[in-house]
C-alpha atoms as a PDB file:
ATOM      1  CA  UNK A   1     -20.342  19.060 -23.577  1.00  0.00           C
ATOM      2  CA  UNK A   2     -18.084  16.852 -25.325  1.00  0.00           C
ATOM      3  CA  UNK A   3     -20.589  14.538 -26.585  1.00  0.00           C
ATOM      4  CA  UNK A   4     -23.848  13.418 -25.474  1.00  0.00           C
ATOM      5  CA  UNK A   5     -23.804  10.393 -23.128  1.00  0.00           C
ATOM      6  CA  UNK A   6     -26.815   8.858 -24.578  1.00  0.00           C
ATOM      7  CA  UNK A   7     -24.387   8.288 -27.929  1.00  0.00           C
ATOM      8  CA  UNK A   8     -22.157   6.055 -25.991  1.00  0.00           C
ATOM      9  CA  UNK A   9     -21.464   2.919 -27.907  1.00  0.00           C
ATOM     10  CA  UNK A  10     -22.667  -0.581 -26.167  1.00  0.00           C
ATOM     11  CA  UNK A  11     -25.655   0.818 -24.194  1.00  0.00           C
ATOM     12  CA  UNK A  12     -29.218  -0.618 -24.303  1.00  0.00           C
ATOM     13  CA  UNK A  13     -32.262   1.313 -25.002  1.00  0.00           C
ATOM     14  CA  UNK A  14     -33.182   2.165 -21.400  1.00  0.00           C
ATOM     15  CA  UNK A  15     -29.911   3.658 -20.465  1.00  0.00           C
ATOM     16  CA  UNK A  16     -29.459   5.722 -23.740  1.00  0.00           C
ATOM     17  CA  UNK A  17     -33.399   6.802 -23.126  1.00  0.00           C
ATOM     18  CA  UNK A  18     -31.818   7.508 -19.438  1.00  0.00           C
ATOM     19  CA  UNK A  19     -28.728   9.569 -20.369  1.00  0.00           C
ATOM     20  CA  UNK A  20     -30.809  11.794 -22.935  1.00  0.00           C
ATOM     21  CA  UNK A  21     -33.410  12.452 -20.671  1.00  0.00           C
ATOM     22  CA  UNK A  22     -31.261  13.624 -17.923  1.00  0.00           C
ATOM     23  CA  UNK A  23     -29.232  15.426 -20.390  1.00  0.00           C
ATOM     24  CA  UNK A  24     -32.281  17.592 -22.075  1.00  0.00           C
ATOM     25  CA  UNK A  25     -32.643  18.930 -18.736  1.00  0.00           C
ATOM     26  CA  UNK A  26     -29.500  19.676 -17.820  1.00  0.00           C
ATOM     27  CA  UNK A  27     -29.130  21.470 -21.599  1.00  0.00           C
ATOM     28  CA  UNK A  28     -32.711  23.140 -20.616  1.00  0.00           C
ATOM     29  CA  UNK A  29     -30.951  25.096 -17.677  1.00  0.00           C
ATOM     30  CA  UNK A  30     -27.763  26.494 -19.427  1.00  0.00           C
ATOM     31  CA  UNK A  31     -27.704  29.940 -20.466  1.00  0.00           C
ATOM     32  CA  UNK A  32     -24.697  29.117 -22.671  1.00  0.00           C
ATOM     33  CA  UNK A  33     -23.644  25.032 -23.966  1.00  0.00           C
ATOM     34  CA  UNK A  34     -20.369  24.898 -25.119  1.00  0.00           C
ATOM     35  CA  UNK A  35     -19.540  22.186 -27.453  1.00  0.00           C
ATOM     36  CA  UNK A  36     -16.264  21.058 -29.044  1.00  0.00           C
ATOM     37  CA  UNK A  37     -17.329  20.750 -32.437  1.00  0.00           C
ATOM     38  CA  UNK A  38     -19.939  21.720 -35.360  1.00  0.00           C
ATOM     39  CA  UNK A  39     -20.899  17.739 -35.361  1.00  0.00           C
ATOM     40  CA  UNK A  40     -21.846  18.024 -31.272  1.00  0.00           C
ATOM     41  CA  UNK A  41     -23.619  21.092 -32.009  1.00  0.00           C
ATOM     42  CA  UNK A  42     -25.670  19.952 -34.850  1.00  0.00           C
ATOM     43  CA  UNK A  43     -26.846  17.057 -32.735  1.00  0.00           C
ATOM     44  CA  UNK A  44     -27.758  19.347 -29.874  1.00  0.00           C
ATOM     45  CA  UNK A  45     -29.993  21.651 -32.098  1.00  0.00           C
ATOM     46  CA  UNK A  46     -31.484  18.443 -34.047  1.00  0.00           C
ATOM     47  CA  UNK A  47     -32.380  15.872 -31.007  1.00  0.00           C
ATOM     48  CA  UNK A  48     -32.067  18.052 -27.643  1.00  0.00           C
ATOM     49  CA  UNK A  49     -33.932  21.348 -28.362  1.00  0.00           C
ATOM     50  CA  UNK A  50     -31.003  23.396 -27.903  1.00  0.00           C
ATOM     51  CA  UNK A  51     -31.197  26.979 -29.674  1.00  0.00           C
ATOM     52  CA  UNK A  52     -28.629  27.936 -31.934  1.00  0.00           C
ATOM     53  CA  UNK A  53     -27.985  30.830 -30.256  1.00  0.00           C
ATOM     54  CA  UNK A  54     -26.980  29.440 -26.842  1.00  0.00           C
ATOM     55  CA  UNK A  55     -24.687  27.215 -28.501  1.00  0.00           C
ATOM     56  CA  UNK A  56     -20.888  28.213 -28.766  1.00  0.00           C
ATOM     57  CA  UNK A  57     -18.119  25.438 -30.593  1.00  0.00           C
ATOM     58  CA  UNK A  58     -14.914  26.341 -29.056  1.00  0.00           C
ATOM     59  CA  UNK A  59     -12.282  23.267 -30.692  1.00  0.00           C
ATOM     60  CA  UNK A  60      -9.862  21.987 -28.175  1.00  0.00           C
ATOM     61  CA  UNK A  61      -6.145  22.961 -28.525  1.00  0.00           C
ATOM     62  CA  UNK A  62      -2.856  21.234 -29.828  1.00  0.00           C
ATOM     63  CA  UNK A  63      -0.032  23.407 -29.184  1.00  0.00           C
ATOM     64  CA  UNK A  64       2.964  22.961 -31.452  1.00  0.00           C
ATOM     65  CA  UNK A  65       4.799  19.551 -31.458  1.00  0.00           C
ATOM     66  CA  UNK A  66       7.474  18.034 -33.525  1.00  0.00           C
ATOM     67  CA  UNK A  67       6.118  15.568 -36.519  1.00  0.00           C
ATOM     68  CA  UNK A  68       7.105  12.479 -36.998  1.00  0.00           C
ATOM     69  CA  UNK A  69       9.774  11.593 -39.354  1.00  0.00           C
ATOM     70  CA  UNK A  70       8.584   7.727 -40.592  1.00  0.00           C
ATOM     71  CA  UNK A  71      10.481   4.390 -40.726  1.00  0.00           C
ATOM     72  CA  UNK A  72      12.820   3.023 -42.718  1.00  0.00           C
ATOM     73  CA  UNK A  73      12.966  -0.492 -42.384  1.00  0.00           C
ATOM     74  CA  UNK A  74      10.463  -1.435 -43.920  1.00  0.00           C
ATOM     75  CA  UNK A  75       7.922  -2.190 -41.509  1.00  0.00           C
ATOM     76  CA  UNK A  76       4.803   0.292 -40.997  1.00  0.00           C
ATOM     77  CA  UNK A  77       4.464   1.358 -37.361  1.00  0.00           C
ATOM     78  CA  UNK A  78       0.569   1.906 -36.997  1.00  0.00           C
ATOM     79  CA  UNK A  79      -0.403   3.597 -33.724  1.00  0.00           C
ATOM     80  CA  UNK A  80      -4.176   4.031 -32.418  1.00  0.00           C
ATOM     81  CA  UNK A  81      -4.906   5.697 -29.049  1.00  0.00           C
ATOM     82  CA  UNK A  82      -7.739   6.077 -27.113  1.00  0.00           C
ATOM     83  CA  UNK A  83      -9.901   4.209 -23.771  1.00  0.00           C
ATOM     84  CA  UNK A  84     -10.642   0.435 -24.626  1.00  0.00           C
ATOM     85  CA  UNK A  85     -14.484   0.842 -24.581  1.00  0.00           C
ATOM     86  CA  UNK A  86     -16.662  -0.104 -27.337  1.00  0.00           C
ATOM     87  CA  UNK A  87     -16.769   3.289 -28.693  1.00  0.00           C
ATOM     88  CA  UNK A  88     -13.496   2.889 -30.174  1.00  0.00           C
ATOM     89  CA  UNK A  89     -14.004   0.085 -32.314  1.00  0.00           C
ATOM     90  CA  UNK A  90     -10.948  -2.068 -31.103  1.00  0.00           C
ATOM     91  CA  UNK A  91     -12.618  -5.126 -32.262  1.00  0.00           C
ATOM     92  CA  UNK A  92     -13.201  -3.929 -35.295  1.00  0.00           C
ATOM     93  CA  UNK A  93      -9.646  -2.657 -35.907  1.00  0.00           C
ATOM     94  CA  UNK A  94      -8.074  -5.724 -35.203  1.00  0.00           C
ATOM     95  CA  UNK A  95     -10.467  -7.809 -37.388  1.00  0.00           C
ATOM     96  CA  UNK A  96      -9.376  -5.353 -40.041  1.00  0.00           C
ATOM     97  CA  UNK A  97      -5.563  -5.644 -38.984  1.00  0.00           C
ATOM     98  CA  UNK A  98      -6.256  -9.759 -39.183  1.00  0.00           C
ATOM     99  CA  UNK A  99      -7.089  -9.466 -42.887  1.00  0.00           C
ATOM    100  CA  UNK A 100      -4.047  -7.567 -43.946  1.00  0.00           C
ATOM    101  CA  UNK A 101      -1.546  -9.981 -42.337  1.00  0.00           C
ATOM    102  CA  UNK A 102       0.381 -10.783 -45.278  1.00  0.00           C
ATOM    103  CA  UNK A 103       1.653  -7.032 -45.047  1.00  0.00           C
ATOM    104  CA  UNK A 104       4.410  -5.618 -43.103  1.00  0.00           C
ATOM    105  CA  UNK A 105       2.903  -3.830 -40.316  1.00  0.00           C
ATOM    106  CA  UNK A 106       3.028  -3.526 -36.364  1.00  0.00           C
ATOM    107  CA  UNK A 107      -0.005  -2.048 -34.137  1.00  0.00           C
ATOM    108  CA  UNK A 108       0.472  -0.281 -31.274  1.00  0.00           C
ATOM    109  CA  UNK A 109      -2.493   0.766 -29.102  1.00  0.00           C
ATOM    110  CA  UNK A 110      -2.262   2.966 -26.007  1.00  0.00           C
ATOM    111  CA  UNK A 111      -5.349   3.372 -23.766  1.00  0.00           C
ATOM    112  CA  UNK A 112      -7.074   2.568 -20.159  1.00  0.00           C
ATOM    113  CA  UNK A 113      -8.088  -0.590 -20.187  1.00  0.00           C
ATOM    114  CA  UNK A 114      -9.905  -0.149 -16.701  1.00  0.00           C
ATOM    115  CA  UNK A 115     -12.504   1.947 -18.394  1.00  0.00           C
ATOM    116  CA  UNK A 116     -14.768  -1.082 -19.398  1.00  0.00           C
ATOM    117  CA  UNK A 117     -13.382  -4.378 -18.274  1.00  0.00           C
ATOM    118  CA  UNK A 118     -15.451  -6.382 -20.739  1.00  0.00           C
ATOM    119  CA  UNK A 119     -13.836  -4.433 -23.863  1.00  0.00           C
ATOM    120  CA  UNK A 120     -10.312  -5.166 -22.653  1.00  0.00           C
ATOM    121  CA  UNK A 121     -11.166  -8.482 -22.441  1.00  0.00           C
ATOM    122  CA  UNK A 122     -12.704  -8.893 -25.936  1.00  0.00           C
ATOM    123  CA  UNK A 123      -9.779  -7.000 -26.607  1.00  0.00           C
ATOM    124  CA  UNK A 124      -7.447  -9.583 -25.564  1.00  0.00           C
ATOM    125  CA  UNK A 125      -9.371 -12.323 -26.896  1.00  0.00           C
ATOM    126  CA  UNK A 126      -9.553 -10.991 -30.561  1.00  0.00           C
ATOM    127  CA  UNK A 127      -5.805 -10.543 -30.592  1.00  0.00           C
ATOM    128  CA  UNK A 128      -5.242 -14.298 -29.373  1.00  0.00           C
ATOM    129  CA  UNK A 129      -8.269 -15.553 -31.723  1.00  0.00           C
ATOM    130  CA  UNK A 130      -6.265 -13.901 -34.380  1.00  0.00           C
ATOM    131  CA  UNK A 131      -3.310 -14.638 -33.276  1.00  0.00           C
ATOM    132  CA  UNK A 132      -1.554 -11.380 -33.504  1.00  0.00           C
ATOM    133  CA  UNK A 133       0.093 -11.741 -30.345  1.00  0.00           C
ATOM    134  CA  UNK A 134       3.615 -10.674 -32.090  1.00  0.00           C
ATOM    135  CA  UNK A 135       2.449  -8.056 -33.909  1.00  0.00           C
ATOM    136  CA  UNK A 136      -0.114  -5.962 -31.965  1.00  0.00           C
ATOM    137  CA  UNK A 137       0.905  -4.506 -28.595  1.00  0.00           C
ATOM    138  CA  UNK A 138      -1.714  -3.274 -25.804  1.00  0.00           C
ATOM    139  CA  UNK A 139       0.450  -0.862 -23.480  1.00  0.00           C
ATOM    140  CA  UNK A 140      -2.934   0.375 -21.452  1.00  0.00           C
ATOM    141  CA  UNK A 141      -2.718   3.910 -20.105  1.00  0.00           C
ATOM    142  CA  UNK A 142       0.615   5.531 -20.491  1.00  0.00           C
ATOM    143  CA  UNK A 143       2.100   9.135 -19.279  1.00  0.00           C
ATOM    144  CA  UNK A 144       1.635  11.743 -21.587  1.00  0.00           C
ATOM    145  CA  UNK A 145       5.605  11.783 -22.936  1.00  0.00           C
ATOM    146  CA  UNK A 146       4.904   7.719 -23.958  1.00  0.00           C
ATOM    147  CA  UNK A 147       2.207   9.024 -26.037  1.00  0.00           C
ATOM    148  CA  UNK A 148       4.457  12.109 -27.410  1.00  0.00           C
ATOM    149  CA  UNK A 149       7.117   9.386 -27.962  1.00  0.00           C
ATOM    150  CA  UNK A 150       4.083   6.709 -29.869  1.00  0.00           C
ATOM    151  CA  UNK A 151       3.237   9.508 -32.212  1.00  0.00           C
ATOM    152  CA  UNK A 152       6.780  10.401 -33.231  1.00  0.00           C
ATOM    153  CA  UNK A 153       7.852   6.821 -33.696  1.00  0.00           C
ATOM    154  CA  UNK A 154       4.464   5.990 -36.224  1.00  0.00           C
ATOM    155  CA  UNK A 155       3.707   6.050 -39.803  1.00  0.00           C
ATOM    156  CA  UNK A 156       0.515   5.726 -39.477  1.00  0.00           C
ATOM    157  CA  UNK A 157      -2.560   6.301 -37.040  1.00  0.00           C
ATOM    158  CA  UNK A 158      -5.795   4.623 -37.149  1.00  0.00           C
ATOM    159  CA  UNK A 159      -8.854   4.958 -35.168  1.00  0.00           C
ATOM    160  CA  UNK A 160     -11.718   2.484 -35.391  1.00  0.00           C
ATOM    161  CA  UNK A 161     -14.531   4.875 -33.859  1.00  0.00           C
ATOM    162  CA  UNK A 162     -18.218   4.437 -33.799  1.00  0.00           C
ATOM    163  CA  UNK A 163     -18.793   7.655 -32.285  1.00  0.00           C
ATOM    164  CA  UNK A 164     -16.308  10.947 -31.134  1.00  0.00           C
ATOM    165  CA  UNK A 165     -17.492  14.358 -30.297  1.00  0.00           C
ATOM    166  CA  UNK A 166     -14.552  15.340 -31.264  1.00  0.00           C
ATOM    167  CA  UNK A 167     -11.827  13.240 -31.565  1.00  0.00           C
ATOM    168  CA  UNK A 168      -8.596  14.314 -29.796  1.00  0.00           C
ATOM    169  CA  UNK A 169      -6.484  11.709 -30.617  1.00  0.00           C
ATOM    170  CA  UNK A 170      -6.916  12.621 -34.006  1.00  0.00           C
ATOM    171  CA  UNK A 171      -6.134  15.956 -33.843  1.00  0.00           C
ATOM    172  CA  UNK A 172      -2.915  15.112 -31.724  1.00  0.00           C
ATOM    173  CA  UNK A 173      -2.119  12.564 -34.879  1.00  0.00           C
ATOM    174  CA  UNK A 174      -2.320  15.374 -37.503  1.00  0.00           C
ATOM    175  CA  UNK A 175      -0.643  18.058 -35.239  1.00  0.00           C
ATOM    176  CA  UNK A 176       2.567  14.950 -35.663  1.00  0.00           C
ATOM    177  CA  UNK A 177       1.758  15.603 -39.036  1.00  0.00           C
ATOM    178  CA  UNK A 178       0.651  11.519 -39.300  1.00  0.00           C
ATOM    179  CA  UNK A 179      -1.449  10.624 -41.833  1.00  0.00           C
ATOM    180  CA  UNK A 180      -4.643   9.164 -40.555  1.00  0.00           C
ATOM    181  CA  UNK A 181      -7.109   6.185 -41.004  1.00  0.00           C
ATOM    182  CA  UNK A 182     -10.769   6.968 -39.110  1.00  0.00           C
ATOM    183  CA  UNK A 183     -14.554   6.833 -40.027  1.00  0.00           C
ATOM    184  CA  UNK A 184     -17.227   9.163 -40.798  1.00  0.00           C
ATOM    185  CA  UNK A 185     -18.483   8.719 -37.346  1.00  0.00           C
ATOM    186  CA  UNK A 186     -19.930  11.620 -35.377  1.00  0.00           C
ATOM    187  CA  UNK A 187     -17.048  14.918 -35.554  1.00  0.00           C
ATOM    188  CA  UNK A 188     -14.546  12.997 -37.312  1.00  0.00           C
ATOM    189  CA  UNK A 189     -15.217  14.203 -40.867  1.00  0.00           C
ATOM    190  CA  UNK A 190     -14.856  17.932 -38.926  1.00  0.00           C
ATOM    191  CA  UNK A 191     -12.060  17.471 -37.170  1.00  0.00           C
ATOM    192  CA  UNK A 192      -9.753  15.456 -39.736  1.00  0.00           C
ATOM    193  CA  UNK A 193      -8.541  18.221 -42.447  1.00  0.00           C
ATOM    194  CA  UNK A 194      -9.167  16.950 -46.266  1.00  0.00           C
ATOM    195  CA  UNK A 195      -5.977  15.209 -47.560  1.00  0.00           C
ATOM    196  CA  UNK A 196      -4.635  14.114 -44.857  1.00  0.00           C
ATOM    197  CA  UNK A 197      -6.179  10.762 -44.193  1.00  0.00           C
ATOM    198  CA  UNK A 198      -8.922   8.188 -45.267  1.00  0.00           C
ATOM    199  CA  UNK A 199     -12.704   8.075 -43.769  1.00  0.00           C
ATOM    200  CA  UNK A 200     -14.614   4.995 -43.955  1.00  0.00           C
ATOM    201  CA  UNK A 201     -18.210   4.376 -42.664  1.00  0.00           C
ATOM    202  CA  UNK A 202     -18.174   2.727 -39.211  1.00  0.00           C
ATOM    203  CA  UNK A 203     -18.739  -0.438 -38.242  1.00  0.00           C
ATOM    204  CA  UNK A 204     -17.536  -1.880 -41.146  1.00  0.00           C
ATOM    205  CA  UNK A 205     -14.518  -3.776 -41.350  1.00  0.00           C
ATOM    206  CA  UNK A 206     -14.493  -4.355 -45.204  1.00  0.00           C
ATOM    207  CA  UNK A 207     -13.855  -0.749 -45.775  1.00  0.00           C
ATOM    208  CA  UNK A 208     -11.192   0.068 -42.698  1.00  0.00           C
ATOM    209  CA  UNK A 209      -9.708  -3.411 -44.063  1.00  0.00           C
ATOM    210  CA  UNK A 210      -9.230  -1.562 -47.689  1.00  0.00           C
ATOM    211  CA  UNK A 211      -8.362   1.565 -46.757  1.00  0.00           C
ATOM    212  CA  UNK A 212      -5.274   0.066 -44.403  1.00  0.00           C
ATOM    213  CA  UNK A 213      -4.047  -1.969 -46.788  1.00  0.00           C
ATOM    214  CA  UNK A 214      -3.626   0.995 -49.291  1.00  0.00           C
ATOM    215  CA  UNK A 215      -1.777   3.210 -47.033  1.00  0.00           C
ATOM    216  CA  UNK A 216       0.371   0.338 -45.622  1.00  0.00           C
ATOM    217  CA  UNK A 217       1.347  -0.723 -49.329  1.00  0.00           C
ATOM    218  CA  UNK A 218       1.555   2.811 -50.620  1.00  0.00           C
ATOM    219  CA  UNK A 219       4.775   4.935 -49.282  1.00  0.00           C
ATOM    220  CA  UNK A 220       3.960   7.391 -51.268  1.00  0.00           C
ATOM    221  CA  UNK A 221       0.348   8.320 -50.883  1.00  0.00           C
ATOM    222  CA  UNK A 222       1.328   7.928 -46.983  1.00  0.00           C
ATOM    223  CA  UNK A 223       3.846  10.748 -47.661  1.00  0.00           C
ATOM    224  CA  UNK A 224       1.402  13.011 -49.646  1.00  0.00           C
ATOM    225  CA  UNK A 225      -1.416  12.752 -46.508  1.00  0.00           C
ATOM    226  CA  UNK A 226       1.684  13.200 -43.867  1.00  0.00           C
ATOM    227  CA  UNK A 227       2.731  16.329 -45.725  1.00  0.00           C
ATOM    228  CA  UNK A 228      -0.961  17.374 -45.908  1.00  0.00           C
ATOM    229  CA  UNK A 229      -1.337  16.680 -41.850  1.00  0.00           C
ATOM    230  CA  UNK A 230       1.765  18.966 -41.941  1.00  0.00           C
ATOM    231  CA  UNK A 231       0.709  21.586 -43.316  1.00  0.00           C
ATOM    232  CA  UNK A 232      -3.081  21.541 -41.443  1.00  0.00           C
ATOM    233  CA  UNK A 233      -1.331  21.117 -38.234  1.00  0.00           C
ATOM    234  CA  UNK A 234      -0.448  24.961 -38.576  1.00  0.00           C
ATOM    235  CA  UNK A 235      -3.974  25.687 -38.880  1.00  0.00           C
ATOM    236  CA  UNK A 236      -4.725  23.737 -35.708  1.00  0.00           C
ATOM    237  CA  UNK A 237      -5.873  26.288 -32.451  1.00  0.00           C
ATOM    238  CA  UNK A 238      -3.404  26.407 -29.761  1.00  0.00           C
ATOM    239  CA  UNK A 239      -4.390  26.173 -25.850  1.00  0.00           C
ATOM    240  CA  UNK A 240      -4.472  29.641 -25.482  1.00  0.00           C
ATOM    241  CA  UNK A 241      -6.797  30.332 -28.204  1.00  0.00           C
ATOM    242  CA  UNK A 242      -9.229  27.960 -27.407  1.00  0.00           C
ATOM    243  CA  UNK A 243      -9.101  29.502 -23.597  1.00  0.00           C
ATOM    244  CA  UNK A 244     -10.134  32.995 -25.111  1.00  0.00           C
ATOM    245  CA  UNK A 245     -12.886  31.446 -27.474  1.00  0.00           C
ATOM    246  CA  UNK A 246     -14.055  29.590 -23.692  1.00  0.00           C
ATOM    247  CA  UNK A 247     -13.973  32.858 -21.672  1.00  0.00           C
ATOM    248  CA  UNK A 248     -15.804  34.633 -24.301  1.00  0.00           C
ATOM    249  CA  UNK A 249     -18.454  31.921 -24.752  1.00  0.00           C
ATOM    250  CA  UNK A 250     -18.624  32.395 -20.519  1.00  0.00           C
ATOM    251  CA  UNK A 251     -18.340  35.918 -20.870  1.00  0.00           C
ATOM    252  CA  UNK A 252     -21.714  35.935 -22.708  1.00  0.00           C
ATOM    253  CA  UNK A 253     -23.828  35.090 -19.888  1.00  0.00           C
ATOM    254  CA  UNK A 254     -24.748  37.439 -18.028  1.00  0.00           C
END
């Protein structure tokens, strides 16, 4: 399980009542749950009646990449990647973006916008509300060496989140050794090493507002955290460990 349905962003009562129903039985049947993080297994202990001891967290992998080197022109490259669904918060990243438009930035955000058509479209319409048409580009899905290329060509990554089970977008940011901009939403406090990036509550634009603007006006605390990211990124499980931890947690059941 990579997170529980039911914690989707946008849905209504019935269909999170829905989702959690079908998934306590589902959970009820395993002999072994395997969930990518301590967050995802907390929850399943706490509000799905999963025991402990059926539970294994096995993190997904980021095999070694280059990092990314930074700008030099004076203009901060921020890059945030991810499905335009609620979830992700893209409205409130670019009402946060909106505020800070007296600095020298440029957004970047790569994701399917086929996922949920009404989110691309509110999407769209903040931008143009905004009008940030120049300085925020929507590429939709890209092939995985675009993203590769996004990552080495940013300063910064940001990711507006109102929920992740994990977060692997984040994890790719710090394996580029990017500093990073999130919330304290769901696994993202887990999966985002200390000192290498800023955590603000979700949902509120006030905070992701302040915590841009610091990074974006501050080369050198953007430095420190990239270093930081650096340096965690070589702590960071590769593919093939996270397939042993997997066949072990399978290996269990018996």
């Amino acid at each position: 399980m990579h997170q529980p349905l039911a914690l989707e962003a946008g849905l209504d009562t019935a269909q999170a009542d829905l989702f959690r129903e079908s998934e306590c039985a589902a959970l009820a049947t395993a002999a072994r749950v395997v969930v990518t993080s301590e967050a995802t297994r907390r929850i399943l202990i706490a509000d799905y009646s999963v025991q402990s001891q059926h539970i294994s967290v096995v993190r997904p992998g980021n095999d070694p990449v280059p990092s990314a080197c930074g700008n030099d022109d004076g203009v901060v490259r921020l890059l945030s990647v991810g499905s335009v669904v609620p979830g992700k918060g893209y409205d409130l990243l670019i009402a946060a973006v909106a505020n800070i438009r007296d600095l020298p930035w440029r957004l970047t955000i790569a994701g399917d916008l086929t996922r949920n058509l009404a989110a691309s479209a509110q999407l769209k319409a903040d931008i143009a509300a905004h009008a940030l048409g120049e300085r925020v580009e929507v590429l939709g899905a890209v092939k995985p060496e675009r993203i590769f290329e996004l990552y080495l060509a940013s300063d910064l990554f940001v990711l507006a989140s109102r929920f992740e089970g994990y977060g692997m977008a984040l994890a790719e940011a710090i394996a580029h050794g990017l500093p990073v901009v999130s919330t304290m939403a769901g696994a993202i406090p887990d999966t985002i090493p200390a000192g290498t990036g800023l955590l603000v509550p979700p949902d509120d634009v006030a905070a992701l507002t302040q915590a841009l603007r610091r990074l974006i006006s501050d080369r050198a605390e953007r430095q420190r955290l990239a270093m930081n990211a650096r340096t965690a990124a070589t702590q960071l499980p590769t593919w093939q460990e996270s397939a042993r931890l997997f066949a072990a947690a399978i290996n269990t059941v018996g």
